[in-house]
C-alpha atoms as a PDB file:
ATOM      1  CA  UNK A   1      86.751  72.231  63.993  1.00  0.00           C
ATOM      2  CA  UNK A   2      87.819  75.360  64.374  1.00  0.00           C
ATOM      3  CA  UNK A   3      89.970  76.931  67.694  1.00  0.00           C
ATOM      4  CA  UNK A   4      87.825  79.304  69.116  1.00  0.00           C
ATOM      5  CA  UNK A   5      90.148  80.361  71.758  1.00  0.00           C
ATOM      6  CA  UNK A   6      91.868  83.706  70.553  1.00  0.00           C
ATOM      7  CA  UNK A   7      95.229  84.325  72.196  1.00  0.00           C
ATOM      8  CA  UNK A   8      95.686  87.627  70.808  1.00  0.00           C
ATOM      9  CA  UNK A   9      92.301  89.356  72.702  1.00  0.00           C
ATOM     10  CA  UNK A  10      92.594  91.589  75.141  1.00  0.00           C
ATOM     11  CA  UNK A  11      91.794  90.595  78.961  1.00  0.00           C
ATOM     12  CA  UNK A  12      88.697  89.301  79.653  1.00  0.00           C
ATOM     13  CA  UNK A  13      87.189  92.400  82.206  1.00  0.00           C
ATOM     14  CA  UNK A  14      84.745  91.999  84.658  1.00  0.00           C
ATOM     15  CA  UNK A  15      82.512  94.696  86.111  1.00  0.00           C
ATOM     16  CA  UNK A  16      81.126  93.224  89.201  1.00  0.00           C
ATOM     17  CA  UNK A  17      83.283  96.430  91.108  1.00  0.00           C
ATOM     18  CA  UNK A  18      85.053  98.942  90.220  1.00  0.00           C
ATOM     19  CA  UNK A  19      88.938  98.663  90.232  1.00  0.00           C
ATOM     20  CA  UNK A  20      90.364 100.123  93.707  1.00  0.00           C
ATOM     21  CA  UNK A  21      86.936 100.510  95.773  1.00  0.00           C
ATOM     22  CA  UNK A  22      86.883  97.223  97.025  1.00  0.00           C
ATOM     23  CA  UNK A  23      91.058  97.144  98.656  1.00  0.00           C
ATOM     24  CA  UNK A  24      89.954  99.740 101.634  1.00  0.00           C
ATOM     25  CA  UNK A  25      87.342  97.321 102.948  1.00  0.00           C
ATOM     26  CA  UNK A  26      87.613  93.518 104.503  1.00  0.00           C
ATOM     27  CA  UNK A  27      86.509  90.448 102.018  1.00  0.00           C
ATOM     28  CA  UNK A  28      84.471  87.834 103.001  1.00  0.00           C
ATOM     29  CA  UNK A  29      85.874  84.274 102.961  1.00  0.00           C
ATOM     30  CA  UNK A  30      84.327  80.774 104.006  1.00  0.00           C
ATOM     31  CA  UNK A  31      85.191  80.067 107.212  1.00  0.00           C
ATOM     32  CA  UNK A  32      85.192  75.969 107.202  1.00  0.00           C
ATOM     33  CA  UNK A  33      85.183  75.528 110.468  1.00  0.00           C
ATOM     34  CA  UNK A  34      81.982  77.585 111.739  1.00  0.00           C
ATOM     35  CA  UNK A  35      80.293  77.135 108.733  1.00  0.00           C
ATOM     36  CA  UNK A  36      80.021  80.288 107.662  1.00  0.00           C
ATOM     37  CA  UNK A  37      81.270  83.406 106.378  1.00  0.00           C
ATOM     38  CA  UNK A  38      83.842  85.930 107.787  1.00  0.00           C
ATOM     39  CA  UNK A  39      85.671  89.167 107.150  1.00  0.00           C
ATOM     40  CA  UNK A  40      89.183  89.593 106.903  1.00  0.00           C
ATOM     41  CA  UNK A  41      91.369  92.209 105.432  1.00  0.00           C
ATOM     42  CA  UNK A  42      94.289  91.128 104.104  1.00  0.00           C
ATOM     43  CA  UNK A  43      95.401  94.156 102.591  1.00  0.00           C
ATOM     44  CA  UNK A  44      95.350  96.165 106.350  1.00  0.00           C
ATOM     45  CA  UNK A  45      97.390  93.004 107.439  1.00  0.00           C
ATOM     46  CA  UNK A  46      99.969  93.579 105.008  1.00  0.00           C
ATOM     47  CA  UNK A  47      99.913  97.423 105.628  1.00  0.00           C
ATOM     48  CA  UNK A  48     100.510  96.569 109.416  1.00  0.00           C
ATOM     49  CA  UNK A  49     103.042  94.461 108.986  1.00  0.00           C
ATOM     50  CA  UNK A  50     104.895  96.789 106.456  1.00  0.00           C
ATOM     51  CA  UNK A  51     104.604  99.834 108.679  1.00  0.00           C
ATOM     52  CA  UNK A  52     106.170  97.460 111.488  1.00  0.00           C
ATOM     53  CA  UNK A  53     109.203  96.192 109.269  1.00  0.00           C
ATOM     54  CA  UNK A  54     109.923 100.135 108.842  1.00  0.00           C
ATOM     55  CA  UNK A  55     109.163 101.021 112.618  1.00  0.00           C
ATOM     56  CA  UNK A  56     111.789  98.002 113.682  1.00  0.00           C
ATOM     57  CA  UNK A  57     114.549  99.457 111.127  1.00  0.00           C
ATOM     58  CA  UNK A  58     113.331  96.815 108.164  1.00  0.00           C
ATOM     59  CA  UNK A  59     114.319  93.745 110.711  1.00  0.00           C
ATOM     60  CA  UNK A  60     110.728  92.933 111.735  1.00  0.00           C
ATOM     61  CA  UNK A  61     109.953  90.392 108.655  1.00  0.00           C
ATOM     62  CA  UNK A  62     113.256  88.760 109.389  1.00  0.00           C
ATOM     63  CA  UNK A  63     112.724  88.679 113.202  1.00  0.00           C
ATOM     64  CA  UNK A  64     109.161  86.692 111.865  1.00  0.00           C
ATOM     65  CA  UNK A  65     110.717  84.232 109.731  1.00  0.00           C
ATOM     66  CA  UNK A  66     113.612  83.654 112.423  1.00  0.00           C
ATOM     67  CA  UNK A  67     111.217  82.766 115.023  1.00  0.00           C
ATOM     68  CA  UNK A  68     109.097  80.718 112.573  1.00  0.00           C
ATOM     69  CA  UNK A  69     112.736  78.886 111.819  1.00  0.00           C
ATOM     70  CA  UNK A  70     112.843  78.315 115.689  1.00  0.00           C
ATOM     71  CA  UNK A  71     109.625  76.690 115.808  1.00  0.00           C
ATOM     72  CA  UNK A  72     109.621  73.996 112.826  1.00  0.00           C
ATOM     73  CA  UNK A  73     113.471  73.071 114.182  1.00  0.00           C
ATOM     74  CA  UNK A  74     111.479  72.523 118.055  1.00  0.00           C
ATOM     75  CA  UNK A  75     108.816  70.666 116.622  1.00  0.00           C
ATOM     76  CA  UNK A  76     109.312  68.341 119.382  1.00  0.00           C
ATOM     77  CA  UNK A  77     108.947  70.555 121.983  1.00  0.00           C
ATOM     78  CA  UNK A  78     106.226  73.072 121.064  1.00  0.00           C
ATOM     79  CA  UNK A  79     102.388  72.640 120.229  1.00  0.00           C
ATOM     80  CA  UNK A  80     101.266  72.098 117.179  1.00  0.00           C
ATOM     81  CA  UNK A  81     100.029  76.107 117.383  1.00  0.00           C
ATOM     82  CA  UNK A  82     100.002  78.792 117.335  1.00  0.00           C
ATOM     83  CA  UNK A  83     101.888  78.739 114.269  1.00  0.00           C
ATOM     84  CA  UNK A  84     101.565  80.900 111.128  1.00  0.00           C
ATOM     85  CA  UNK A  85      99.474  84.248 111.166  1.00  0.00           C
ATOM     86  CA  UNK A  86      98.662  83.850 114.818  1.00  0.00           C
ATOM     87  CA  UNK A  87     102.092  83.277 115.418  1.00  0.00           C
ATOM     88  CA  UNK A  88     103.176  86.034 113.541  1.00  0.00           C
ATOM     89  CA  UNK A  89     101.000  88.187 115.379  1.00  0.00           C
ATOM     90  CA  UNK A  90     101.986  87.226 118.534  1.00  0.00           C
ATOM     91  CA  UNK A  91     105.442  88.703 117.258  1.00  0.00           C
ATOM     92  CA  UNK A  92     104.228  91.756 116.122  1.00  0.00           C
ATOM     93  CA  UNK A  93     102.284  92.415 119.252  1.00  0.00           C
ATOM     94  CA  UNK A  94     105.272  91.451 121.524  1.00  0.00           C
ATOM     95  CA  UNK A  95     108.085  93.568 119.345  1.00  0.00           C
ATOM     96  CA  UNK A  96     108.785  97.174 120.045  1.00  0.00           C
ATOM     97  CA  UNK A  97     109.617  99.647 117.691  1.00  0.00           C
ATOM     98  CA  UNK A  98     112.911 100.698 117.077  1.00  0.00           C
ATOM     99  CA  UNK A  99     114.801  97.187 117.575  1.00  0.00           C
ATOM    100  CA  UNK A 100     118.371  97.416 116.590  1.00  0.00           C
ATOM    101  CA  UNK A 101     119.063  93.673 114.938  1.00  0.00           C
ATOM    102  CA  UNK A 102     117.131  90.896 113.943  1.00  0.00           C
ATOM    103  CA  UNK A 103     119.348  89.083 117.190  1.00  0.00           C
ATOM    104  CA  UNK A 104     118.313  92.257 119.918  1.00  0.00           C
ATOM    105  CA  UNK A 105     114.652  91.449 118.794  1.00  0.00           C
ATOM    106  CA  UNK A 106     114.380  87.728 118.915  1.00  0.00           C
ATOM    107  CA  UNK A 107     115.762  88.134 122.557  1.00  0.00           C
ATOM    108  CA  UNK A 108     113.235  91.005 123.024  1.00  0.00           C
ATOM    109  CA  UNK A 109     110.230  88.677 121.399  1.00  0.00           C
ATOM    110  CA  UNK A 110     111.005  85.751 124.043  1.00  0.00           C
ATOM    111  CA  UNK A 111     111.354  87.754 127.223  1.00  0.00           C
ATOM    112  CA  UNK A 112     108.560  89.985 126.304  1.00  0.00           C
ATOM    113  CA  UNK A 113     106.419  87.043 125.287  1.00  0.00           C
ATOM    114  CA  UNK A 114     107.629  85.259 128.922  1.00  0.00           C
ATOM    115  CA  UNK A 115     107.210  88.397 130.998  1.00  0.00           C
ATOM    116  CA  UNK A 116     103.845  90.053 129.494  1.00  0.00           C
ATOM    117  CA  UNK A 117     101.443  86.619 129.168  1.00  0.00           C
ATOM    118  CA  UNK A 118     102.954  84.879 132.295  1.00  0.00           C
ATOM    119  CA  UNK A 119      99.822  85.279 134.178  1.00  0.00           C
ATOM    120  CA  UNK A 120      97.600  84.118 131.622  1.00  0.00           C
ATOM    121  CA  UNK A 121      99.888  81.048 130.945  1.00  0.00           C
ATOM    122  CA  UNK A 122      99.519  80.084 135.135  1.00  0.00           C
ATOM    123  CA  UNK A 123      95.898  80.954 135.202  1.00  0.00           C
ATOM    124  CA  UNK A 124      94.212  81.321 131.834  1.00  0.00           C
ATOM    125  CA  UNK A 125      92.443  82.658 129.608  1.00  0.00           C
ATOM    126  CA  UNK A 126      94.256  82.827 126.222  1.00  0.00           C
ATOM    127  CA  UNK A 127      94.562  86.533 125.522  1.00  0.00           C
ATOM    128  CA  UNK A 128      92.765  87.951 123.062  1.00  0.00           C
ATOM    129  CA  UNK A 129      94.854  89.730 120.125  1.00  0.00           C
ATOM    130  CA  UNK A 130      92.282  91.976 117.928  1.00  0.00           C
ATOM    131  CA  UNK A 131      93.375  91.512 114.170  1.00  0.00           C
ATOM    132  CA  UNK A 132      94.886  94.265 112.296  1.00  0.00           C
ATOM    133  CA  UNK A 133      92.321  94.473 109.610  1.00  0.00           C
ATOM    134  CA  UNK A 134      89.231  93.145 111.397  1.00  0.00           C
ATOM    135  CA  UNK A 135      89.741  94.424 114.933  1.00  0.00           C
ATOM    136  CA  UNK A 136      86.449  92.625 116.537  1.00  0.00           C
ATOM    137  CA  UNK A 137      88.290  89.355 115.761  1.00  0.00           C
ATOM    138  CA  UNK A 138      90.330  87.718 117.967  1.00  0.00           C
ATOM    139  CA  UNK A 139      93.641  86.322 116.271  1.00  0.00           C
ATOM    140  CA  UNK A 140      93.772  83.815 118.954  1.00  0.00           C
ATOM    141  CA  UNK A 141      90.711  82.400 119.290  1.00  0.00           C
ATOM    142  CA  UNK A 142      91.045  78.637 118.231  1.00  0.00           C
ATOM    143  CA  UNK A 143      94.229  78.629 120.267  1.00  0.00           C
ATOM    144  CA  UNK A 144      93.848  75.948 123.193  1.00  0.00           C
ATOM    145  CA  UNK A 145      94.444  77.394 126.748  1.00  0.00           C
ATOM    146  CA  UNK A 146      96.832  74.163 126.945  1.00  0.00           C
ATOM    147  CA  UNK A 147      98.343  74.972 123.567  1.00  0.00           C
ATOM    148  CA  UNK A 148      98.962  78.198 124.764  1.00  0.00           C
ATOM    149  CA  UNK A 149     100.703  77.595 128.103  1.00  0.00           C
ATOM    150  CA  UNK A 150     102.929  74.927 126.643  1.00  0.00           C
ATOM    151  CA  UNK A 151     103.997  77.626 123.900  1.00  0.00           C
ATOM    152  CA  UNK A 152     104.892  80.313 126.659  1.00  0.00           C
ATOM    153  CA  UNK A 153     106.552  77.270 128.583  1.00  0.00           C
ATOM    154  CA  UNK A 154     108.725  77.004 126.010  1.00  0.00           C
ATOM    155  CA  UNK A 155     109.002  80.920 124.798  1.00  0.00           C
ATOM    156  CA  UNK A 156     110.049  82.085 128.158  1.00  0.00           C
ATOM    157  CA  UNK A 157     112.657  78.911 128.261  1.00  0.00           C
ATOM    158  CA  UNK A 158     114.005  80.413 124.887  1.00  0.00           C
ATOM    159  CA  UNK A 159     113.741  83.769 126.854  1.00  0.00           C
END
């Protein structure tokens, strides 16, 4: 027998596109759930969130995993979502620019959160947060109206 693998080849390359031309435009994924196919663009999402990490003097990505931190340690207390992306999002959207500390904008993320999605919390619906990359989807959509109210219950408590 002989070893017909040959570790000293170059790369194997594909052609299907050309390198670059596909990052500017969303990808299709499966999307389990529905059954079907959907676009997403992770490479706007991580554009987004960089621009906002500069806008909120680099403290943005810390203010994210801070809150995150919060959540998994009130487990008991909180829904099982949003969590994640949505989550994450629900930062972003919530932040302002310019925050001075990662502290100034956790306090800023609960009291905004409390004060700007209070009526929706009494009353319903869920708001609907467009997605960086894909803007016709809604980042919130598979969140429960009840999931949602016990999450601002417990955001403007934090607040």
């Amino acid at each position: 027998l002989y070893n017909t693998l040959n570790t000293q080849s170059a790369p194997l390359q594909l052609n299907d596109e050309p390198e670059g031309e596909w990052k500017p435009n969303p990808l299709f994924l499966p999307d389990r759930d529905v059954g079907n196919w959907g676009r997403t663009h992770p490479i706007a999402q991580i554009q987004w969130t960089a621009a906002k990490n500069r806008g909120c003097n680099k403290h943005y990505i810390n203010i994210v995993r801070a809150l995150k931190w919060w959540r998994q340690t009130n487990l008991d207390n909180l829904p099982k979502y949003p969590k994640g992306y949505p989550l994450e999002h629900m930062i972003g959207f919530s932040l302002e620019n310019g925050t001075p500390s990662v502290a100034a904008g956790i306090i800023q993320v609960f009291e905004k959160m409390a004060e700007q999605w209070a009526i929706a919390a009494l009353y319903g619906p869920v708001p609907i947060l467009s997605d960086h990359g894909v803007p016709e989807h809604d980042v919130l959509k598979r969140l429960s109206i009840e999931d949602f109210k016990a999450f601002h219950k417990a955001t403007a408590g934090a607040a």
